[in-house]
C-alpha atoms as a PDB file:
ATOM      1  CA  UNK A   1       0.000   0.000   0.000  1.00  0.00           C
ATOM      2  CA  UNK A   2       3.120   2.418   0.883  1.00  0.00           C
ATOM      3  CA  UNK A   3       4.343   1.965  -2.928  1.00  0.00           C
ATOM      4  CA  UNK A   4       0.893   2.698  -4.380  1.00  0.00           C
ATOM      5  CA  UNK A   5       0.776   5.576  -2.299  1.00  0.00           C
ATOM      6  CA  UNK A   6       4.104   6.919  -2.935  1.00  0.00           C
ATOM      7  CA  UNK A   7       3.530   5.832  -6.732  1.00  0.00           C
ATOM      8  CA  UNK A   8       0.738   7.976  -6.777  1.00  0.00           C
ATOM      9  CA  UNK A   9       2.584  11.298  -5.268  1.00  0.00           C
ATOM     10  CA  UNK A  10       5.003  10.935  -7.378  1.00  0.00           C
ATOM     11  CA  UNK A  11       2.773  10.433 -10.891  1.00  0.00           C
ATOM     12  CA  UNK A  12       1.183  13.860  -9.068  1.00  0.00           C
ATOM     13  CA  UNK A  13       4.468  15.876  -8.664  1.00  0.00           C
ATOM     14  CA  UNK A  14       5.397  14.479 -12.662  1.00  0.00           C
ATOM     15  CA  UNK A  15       2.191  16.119 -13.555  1.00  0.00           C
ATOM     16  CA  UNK A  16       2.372  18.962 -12.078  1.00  0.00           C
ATOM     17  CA  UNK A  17       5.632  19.898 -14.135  1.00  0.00           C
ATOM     18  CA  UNK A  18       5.508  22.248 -16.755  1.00  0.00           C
ATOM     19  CA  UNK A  19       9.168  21.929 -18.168  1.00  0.00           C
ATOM     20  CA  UNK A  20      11.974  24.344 -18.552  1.00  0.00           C
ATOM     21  CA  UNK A  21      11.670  27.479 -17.793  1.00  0.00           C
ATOM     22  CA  UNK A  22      11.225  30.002 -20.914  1.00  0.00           C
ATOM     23  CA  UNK A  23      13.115  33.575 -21.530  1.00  0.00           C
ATOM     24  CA  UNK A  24      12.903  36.410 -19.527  1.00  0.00           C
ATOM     25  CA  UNK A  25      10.297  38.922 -20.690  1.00  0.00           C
ATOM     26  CA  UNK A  26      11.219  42.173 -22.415  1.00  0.00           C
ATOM     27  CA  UNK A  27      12.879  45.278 -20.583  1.00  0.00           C
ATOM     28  CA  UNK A  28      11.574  48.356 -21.718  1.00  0.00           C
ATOM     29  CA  UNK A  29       8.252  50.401 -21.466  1.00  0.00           C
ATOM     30  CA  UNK A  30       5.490  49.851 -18.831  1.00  0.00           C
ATOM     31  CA  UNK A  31       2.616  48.242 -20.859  1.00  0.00           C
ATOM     32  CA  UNK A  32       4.433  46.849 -23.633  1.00  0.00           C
ATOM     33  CA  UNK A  33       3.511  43.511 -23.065  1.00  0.00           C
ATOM     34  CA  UNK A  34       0.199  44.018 -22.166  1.00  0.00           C
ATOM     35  CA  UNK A  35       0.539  43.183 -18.266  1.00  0.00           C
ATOM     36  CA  UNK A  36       0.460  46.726 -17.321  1.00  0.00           C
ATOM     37  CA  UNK A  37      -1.713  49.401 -18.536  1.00  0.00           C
ATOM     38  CA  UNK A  38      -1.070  53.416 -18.010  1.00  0.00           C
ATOM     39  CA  UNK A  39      -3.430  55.896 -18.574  1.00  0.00           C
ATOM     40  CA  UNK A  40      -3.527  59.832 -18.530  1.00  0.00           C
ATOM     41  CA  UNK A  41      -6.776  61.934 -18.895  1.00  0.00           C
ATOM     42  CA  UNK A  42      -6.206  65.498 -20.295  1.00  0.00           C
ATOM     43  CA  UNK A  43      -9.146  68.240 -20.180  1.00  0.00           C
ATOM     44  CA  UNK A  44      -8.862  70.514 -23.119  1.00  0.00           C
ATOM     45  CA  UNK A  45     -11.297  73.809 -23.413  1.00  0.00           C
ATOM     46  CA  UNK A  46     -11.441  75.327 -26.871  1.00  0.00           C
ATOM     47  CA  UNK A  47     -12.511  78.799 -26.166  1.00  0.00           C
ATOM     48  CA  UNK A  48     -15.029  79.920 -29.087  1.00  0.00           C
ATOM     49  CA  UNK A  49     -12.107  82.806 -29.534  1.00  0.00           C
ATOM     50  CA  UNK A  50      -9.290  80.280 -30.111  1.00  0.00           C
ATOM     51  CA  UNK A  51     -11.233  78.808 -33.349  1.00  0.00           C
ATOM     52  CA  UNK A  52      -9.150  79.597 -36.168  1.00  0.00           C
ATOM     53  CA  UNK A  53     -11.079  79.031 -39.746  1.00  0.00           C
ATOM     54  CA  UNK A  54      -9.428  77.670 -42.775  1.00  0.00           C
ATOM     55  CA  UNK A  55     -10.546  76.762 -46.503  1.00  0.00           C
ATOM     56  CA  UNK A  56      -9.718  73.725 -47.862  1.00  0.00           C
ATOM     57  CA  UNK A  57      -8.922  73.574 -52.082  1.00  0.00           C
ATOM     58  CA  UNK A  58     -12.116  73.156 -52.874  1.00  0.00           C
ATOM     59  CA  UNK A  59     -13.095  75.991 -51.067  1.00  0.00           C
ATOM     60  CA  UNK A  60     -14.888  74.126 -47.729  1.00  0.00           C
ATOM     61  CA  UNK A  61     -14.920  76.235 -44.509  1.00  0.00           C
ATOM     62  CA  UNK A  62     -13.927  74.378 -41.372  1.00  0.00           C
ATOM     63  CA  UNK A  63     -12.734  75.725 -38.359  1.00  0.00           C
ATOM     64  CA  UNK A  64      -9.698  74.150 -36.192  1.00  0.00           C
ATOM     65  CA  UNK A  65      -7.590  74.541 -32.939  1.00  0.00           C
ATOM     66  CA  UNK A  66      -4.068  72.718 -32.101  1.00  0.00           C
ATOM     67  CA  UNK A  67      -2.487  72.189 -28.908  1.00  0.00           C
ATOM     68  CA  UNK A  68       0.517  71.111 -27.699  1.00  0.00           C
ATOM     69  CA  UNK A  69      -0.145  67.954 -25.525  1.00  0.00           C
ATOM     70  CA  UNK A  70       3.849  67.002 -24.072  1.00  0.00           C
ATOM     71  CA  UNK A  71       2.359  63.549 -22.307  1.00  0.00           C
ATOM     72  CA  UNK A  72       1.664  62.484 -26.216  1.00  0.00           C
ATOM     73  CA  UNK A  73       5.233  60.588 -26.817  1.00  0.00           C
ATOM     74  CA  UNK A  74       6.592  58.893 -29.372  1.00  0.00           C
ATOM     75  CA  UNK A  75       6.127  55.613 -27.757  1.00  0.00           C
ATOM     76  CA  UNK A  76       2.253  56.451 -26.919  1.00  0.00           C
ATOM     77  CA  UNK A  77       2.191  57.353 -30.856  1.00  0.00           C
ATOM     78  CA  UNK A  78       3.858  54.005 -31.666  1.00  0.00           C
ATOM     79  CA  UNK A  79       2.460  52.101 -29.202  1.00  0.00           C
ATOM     80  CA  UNK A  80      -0.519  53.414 -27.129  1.00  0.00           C
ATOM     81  CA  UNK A  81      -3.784  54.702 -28.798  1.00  0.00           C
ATOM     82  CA  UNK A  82      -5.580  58.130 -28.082  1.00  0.00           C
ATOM     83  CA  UNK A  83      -9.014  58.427 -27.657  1.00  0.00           C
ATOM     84  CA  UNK A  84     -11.082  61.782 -27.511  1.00  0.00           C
ATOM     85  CA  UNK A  85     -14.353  62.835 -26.344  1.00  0.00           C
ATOM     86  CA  UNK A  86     -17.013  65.877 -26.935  1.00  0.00           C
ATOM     87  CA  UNK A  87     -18.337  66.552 -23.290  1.00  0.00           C
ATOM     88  CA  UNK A  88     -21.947  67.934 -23.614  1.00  0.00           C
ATOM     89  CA  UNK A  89     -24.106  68.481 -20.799  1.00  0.00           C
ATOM     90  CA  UNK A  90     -22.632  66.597 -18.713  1.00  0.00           C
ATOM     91  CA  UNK A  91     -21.992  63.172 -21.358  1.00  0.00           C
ATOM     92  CA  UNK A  92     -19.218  62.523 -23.190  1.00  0.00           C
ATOM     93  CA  UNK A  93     -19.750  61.442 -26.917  1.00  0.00           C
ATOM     94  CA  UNK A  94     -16.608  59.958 -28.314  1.00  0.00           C
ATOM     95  CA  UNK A  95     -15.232  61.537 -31.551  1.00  0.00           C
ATOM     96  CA  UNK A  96     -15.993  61.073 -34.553  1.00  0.00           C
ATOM     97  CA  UNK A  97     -19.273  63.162 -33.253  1.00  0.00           C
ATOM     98  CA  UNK A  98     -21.807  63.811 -36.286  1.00  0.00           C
ATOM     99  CA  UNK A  99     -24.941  65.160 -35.356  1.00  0.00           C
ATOM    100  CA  UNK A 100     -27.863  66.357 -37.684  1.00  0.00           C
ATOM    101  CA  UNK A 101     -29.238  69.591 -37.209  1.00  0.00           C
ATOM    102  CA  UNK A 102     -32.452  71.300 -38.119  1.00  0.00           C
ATOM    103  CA  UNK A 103     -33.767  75.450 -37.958  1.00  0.00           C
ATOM    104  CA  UNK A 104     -36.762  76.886 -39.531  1.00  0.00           C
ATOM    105  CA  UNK A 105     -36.317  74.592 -42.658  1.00  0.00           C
ATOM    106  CA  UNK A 106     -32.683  75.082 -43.096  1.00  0.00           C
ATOM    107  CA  UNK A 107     -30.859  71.872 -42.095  1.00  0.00           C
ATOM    108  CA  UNK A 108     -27.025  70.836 -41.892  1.00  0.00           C
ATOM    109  CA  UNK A 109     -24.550  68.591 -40.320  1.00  0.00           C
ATOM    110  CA  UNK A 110     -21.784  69.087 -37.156  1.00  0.00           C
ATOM    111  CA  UNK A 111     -18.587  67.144 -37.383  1.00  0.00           C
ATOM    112  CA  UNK A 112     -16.287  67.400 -34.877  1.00  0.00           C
ATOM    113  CA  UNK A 113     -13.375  65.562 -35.158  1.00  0.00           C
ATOM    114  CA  UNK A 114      -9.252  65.055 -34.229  1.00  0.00           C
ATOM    115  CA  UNK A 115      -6.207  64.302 -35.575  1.00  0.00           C
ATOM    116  CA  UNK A 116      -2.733  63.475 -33.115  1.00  0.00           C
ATOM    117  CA  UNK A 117       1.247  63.361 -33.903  1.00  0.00           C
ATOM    118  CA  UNK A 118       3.788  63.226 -31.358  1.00  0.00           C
ATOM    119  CA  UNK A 119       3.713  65.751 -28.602  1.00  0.00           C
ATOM    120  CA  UNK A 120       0.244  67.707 -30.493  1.00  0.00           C
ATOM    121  CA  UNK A 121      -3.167  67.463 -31.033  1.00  0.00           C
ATOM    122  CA  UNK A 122      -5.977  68.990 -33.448  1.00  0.00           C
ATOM    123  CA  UNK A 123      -9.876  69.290 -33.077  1.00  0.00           C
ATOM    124  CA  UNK A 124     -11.270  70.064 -36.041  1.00  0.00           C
ATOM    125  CA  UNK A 125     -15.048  71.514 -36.457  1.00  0.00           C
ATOM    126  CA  UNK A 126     -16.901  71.267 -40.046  1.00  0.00           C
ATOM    127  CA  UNK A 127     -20.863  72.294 -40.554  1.00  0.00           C
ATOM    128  CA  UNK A 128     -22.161  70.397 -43.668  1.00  0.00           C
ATOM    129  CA  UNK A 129     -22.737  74.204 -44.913  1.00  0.00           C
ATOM    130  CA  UNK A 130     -19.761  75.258 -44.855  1.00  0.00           C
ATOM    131  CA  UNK A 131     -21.268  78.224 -43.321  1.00  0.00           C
ATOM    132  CA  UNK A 132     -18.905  81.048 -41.890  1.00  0.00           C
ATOM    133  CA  UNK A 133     -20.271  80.215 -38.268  1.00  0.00           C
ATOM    134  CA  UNK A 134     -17.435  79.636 -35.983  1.00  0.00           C
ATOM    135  CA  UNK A 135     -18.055  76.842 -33.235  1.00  0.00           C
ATOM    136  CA  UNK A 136     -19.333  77.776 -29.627  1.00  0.00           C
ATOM    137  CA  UNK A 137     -16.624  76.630 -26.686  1.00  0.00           C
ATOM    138  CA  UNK A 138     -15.920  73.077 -26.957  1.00  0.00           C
ATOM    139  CA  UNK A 139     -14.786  71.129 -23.970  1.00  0.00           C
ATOM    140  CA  UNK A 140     -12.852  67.601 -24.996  1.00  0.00           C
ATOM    141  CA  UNK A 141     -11.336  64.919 -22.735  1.00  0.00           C
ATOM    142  CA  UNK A 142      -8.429  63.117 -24.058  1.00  0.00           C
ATOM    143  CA  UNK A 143      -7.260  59.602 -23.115  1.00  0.00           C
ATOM    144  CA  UNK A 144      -4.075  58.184 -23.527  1.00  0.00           C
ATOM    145  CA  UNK A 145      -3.553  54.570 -23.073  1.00  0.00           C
ATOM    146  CA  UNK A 146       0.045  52.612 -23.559  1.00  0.00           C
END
């Protein structure tokens, strides 16, 4: 009985082995192998004032801000994705934001929008008019994730 017993721990111990151990994992950034995640959340105000318009070749209005966002690093750019968010009463609608809007008969469409490179960011504005309205004061929230 001893020797089916010991047998028996030792078939258990065999089993339980799961061979050599493998490489060590890589050195370098926090999150780069997906067993850490980092985050930063960055509140940007676009003042109606700090607008600025521009016409594209085929003559479209649109209306656009930049801002120089240091936290956005090469390695986030590489590595990490950005998302961005239209805050609105107190809700956040991620961007791309289209809505559809209606006066007196007259209709167009609101898209808000972004574009990101290392170390900047722009919001861009364009009414389905192209009318020379520029946009209220915006409020965005910016993630970063790496």
């Amino acid at each position: 009985m001893r020797k089916a017993i010991l047998l028996f721990f030792v078939a258990v111990l065999a089993a339980a082995c799961e061979g050599p151990m493998g490489p060590p994992g890589r050195d370098g950034e926090p999150g780069l192998d997906g067993a850490n995640t980092n985050w930063k959340i960055i509140d940007i105000d676009v003042l109606s004032r700090q607008w600025q318009v521009d016409i594209d070749a085929n003559g479209n209005r649109f209306y656009f801000a930049q801002f120089n966002v240091p936290e956005l690093t090469q390695f986030i750019y590489d590595n990490g994705t950005v998302l961005a968010y239209y805050e609105l009463n107190g809700v956040q609608q991620p961007l791309p934001y289209t809505r559809h809007n209606g006066d007196n008969g007259y209709y167009w469409t609101r898209t808000i929008d972004f574009e990101f490179t290392t170390k900047s960011m722009t919001f861009y504005v364009t009414d389905s008019d192209f009318a020379d309205d520029p946009p209220p004061t915006i409020y965005f929230r910016v993630v970063l994730l790496w």
